[in-house]
N, C-alpha and C. Protein backbone atom coordinates (compact mmCIF):
# COMPACT_ATOMS: atom_id res chain seq x y z
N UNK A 1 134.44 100.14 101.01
CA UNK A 1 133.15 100.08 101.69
C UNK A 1 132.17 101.03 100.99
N UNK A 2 130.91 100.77 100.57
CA UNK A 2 129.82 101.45 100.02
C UNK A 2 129.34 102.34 101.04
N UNK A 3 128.97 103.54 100.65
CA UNK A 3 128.04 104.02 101.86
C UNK A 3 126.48 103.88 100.92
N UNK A 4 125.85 103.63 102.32
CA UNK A 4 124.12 103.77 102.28
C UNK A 4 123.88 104.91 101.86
N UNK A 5 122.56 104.83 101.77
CA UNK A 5 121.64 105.63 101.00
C UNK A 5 120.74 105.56 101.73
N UNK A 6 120.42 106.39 102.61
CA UNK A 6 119.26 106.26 103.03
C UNK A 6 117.60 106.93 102.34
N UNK A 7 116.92 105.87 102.30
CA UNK A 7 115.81 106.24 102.02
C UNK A 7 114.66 106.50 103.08
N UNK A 8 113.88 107.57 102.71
CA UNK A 8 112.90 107.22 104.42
C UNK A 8 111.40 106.83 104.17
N UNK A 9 110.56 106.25 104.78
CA UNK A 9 109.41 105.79 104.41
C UNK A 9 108.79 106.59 105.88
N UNK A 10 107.07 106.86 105.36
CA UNK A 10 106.47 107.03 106.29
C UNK A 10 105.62 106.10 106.97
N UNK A 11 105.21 105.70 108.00
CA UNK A 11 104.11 105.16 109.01
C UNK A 11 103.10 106.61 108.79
N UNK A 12 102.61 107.07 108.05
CA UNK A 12 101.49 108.19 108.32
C UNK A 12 100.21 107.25 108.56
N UNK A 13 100.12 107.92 110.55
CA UNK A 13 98.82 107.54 110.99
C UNK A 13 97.34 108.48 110.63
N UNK A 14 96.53 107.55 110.97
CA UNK A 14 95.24 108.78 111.07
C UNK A 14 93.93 107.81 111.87
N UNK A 15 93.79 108.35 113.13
CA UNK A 15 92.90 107.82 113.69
C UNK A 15 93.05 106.13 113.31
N UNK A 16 94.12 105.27 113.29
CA UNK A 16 94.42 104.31 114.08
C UNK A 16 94.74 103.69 112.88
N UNK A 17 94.72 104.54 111.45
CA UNK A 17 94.56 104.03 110.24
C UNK A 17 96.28 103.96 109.79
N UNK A 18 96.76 103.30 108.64
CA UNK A 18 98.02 103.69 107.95
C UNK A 18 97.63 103.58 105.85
N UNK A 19 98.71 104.99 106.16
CA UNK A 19 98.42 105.40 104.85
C UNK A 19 99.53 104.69 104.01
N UNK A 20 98.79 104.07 103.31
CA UNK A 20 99.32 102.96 102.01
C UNK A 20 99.41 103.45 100.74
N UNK A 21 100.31 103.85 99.76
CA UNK A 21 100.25 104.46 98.38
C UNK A 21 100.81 103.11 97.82
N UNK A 22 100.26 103.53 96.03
CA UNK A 22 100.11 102.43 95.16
C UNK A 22 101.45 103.31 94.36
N UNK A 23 102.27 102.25 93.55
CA UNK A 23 103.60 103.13 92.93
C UNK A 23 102.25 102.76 91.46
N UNK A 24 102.69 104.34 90.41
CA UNK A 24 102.83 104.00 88.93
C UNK A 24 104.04 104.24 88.53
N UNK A 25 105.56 103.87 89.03
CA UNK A 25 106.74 104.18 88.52
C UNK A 25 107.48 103.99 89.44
N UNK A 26 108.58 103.24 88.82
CA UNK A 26 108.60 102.64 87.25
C UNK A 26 108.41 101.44 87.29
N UNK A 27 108.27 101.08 86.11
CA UNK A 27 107.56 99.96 85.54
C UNK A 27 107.02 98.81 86.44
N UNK A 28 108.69 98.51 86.79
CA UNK A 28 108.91 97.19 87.62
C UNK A 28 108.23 97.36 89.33
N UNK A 29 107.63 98.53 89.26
CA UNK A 29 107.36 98.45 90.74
C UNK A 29 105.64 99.29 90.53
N UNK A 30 105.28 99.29 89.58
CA UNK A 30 103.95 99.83 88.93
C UNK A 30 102.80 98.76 89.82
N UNK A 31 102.15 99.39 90.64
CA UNK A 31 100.99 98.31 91.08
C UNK A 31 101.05 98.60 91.98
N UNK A 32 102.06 98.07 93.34
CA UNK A 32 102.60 97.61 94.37
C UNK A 32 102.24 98.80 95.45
N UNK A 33 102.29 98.09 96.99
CA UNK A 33 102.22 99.14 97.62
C UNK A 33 103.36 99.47 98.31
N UNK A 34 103.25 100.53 98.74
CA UNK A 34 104.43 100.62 99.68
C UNK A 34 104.29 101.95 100.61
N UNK A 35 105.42 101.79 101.96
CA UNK A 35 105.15 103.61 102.20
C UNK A 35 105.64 104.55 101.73
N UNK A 36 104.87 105.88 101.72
CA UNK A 36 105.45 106.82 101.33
C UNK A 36 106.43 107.53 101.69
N UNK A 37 107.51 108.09 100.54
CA UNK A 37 108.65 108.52 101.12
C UNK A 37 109.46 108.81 100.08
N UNK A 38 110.66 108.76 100.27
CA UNK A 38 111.74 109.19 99.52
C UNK A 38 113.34 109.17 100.02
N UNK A 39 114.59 109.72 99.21
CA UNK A 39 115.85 109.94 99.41
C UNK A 39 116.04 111.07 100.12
N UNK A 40 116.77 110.70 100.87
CA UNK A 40 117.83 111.55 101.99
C UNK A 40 118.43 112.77 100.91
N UNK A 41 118.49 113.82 101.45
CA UNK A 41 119.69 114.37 100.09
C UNK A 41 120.32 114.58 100.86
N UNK A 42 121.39 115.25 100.42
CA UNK A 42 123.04 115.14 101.54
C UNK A 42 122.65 116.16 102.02
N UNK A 43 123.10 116.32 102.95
CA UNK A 43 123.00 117.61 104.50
C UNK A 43 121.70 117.66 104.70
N UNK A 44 120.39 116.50 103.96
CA UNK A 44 119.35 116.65 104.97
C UNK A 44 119.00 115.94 106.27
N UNK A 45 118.32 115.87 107.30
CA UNK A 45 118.49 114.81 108.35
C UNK A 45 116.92 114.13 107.73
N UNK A 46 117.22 112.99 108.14
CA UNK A 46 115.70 112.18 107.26
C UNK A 46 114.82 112.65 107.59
N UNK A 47 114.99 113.32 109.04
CA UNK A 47 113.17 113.02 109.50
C UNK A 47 112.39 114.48 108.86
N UNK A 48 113.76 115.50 108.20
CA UNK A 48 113.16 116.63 107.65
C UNK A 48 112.90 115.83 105.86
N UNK A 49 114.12 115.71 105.34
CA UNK A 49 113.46 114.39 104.17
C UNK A 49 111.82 114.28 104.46
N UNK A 50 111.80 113.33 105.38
CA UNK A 50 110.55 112.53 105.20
C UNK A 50 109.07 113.48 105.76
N UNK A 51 109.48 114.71 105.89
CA UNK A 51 108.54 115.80 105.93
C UNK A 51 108.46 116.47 104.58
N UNK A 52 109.58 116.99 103.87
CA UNK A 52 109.97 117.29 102.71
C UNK A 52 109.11 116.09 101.70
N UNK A 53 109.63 114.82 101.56
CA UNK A 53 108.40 113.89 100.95
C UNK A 53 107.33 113.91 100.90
N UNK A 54 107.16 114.19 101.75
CA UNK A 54 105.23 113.76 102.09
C UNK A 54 104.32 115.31 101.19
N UNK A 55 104.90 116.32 101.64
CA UNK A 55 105.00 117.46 100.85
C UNK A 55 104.92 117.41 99.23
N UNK A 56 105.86 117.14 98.76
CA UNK A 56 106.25 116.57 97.34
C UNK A 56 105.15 115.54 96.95
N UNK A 57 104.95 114.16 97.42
CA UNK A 57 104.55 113.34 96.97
C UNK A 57 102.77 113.24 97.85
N UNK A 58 102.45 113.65 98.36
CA UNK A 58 101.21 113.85 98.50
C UNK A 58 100.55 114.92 98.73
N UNK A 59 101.01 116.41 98.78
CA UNK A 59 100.67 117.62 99.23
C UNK A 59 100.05 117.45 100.10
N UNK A 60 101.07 116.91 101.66
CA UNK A 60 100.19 117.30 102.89
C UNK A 60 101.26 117.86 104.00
N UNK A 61 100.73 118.19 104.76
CA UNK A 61 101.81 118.88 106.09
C UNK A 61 101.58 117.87 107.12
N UNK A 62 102.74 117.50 107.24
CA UNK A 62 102.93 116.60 108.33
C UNK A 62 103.84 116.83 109.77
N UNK A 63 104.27 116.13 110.61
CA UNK A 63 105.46 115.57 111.49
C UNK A 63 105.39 114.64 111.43
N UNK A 64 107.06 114.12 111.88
CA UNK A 64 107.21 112.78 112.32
C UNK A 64 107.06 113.22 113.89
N UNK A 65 107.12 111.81 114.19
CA UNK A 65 106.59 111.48 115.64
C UNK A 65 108.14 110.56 116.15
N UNK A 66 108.44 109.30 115.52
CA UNK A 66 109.31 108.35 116.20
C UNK A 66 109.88 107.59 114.99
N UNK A 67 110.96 107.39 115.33
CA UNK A 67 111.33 106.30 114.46
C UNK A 67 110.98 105.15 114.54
N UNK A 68 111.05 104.09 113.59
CA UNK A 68 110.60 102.95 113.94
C UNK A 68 112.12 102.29 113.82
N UNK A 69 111.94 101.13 115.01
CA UNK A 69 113.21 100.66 115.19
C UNK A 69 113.63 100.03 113.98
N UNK A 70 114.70 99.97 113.76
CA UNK A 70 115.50 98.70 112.51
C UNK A 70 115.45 99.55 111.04
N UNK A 71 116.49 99.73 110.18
CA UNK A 71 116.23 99.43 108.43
C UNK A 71 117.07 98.59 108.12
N UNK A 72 116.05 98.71 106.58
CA UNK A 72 115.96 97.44 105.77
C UNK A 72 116.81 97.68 104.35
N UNK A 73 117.47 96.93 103.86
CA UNK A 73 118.01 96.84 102.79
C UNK A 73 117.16 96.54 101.49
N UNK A 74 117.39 97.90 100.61
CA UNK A 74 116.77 97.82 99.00
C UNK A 74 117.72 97.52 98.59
N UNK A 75 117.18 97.98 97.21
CA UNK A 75 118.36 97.92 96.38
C UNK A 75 119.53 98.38 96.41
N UNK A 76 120.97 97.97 96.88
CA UNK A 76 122.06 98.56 97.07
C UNK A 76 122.79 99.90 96.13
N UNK A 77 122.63 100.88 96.95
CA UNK A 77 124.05 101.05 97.99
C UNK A 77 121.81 101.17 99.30
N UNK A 78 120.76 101.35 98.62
CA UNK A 78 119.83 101.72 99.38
C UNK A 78 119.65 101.13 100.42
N UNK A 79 118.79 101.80 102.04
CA UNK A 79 118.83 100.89 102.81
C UNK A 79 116.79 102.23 103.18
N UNK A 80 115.82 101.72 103.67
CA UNK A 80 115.00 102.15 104.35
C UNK A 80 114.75 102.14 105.47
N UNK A 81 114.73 103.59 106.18
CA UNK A 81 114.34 103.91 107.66
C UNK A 81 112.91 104.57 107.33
N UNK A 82 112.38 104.03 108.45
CA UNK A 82 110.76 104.25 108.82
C UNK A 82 110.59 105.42 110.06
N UNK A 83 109.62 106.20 109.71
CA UNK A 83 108.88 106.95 111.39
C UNK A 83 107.93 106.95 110.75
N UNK A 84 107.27 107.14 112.34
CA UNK A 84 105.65 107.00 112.12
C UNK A 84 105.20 108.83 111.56
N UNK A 85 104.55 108.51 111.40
CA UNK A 85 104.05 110.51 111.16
C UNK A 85 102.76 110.64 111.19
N UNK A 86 102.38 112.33 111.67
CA UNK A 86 100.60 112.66 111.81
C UNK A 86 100.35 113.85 110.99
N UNK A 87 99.44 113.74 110.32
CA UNK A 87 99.18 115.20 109.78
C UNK A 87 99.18 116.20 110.56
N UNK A 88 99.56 117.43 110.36
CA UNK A 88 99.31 118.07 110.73
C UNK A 88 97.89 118.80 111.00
N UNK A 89 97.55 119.71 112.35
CA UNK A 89 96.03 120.06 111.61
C UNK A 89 95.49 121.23 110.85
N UNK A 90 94.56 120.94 110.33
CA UNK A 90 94.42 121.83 108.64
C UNK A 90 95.36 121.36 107.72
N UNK A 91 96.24 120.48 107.09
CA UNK A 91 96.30 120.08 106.65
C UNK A 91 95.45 119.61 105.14
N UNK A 92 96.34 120.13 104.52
CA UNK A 92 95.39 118.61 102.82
C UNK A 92 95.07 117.29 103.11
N UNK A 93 93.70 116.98 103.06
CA UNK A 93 93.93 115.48 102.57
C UNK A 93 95.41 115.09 101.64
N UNK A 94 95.84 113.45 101.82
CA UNK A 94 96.64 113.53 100.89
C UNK A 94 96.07 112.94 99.32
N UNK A 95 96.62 113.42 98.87
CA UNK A 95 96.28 112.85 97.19
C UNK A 95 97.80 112.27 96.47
N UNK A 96 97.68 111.25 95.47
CA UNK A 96 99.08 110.63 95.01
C UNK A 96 99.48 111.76 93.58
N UNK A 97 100.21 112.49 94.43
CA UNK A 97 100.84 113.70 93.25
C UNK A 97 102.13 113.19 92.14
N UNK A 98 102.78 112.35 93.04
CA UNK A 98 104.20 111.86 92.68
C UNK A 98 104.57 110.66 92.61
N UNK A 99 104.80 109.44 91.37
CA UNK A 99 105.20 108.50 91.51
C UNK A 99 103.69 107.22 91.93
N UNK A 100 102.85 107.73 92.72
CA UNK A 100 101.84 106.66 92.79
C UNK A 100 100.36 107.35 91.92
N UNK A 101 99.08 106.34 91.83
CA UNK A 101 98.20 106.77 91.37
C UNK A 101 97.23 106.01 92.50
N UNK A 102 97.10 105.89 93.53
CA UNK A 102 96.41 105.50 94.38
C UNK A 102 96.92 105.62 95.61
N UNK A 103 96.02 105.86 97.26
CA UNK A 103 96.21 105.85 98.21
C UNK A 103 95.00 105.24 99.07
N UNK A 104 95.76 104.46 99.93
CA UNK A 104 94.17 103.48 101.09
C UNK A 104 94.91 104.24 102.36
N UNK A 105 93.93 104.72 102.94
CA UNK A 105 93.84 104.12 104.81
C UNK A 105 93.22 103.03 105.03
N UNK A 106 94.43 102.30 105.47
CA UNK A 106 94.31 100.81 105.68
C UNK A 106 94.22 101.29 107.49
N UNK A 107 93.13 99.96 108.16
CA UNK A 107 93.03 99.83 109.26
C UNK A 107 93.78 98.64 109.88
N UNK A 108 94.30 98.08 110.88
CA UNK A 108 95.33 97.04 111.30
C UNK A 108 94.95 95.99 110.10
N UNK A 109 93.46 95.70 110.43
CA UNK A 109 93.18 94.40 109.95
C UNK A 109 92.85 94.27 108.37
N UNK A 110 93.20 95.39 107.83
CA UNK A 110 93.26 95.71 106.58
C UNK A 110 94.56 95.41 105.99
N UNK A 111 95.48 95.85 106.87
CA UNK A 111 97.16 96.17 106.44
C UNK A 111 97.49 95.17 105.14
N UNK A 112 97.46 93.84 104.93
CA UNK A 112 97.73 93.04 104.09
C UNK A 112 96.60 92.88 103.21
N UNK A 113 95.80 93.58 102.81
CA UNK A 113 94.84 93.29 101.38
C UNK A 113 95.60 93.78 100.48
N UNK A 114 96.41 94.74 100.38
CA UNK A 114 97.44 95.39 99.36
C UNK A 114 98.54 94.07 99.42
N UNK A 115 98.96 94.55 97.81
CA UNK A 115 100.36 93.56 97.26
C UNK A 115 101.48 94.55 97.38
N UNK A 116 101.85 94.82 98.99
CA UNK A 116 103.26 96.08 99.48
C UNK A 116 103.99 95.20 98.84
N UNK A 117 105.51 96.28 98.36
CA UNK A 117 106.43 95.81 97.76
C UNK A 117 107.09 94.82 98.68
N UNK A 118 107.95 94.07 98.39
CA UNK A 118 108.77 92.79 99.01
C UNK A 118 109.97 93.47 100.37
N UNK A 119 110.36 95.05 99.57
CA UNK A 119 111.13 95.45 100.32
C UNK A 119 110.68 96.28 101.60
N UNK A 120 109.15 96.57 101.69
CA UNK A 120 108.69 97.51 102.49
C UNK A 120 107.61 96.24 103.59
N UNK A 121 107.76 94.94 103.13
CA UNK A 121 107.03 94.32 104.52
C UNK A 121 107.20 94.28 106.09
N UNK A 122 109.04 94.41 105.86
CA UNK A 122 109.48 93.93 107.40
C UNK A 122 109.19 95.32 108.13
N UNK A 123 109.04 96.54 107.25
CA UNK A 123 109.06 97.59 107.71
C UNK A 123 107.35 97.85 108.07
N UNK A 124 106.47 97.49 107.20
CA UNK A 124 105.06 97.49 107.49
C UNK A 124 104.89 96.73 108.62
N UNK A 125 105.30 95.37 109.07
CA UNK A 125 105.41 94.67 110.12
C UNK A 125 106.01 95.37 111.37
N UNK A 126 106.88 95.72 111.44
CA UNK A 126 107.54 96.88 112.44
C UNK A 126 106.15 97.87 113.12
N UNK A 127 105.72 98.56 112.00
CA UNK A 127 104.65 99.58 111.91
C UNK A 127 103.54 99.21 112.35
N UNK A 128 102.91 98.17 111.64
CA UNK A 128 101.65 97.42 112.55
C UNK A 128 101.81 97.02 114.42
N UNK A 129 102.78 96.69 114.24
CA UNK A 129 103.04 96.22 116.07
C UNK A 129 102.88 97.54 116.51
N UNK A 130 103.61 98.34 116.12
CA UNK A 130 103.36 99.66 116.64
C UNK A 130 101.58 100.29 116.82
N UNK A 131 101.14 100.47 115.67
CA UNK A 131 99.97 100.79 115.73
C UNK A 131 98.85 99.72 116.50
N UNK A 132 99.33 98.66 116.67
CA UNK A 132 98.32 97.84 117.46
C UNK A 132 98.58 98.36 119.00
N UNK A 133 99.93 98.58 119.25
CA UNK A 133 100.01 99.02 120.28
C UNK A 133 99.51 100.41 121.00
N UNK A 134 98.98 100.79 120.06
CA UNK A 134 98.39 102.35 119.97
C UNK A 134 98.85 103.47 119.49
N UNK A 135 100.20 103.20 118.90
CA UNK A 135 100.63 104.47 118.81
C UNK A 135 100.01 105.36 117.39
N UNK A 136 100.40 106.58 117.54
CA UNK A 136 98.74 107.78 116.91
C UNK A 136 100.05 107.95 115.64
């Protein structure tokens, strides 16, 4: 039996918005959007990971808030878990430090003008229901 890998992605809200990064790396995934995030490392629990990420890859201070129900299978042994997250306040804007060269706050009805990667839709879909539903 393989074990997973968990990877974690963020839902980072902002005033009703979700933050969308563009990958430049690597190659095969150069363009695309997806959420931000990263690998689990061993003895971390994700939801510190995916505070630790956001840090790294956009220099901002965050929390998570909730998980989002369900992950999704990448590339194997990988699998992605989602929470939503809020900046913290005072906080950095975020900027794409790591791995992307672009970032949108996308609004609901925005969510799909970006080409998100194939593996991060069901999880953007998850996320939108959520945020339509209000959550911050």
């Amino acid at each position: 039996m393989t074990t997973r890998i968990v990877v974690v992605g963020a839902a980072l809200f902002d005033g009703g918005r979700l933050l969308a990064a563009r990958r430049s790396a690597p190659p095969e995934l150069a363009g695309r959007w997806e959420l931000p995030g990263g690998k689990v490392e061993p003895g971390e629990r994700p939801d510190s990971a995916l505070v630790r990420e956001l840090r790294e890859e956009l220099g901002v201070d965050a929390e998570t808030v909730e998980r989002v129900p369900g992950q999704w299978p990448l590339k194997p042994p990988y699998v992605i878990q989602v929470w939503t997250a809020r900046l913290l306040p005072g906080s950095a804007a975020p900027e794409p430090l790591e791995d992307h060269d672009e970032l949108r706050w996308l609004a609901p009805a925005d969510i799909w003008t970006v080409d998100w990667l194939d593996q991060d839709v069901p999880a953007v879909r998850e996320t939108l229901a959520l945020l339509e539903a209000g959550a911050r």
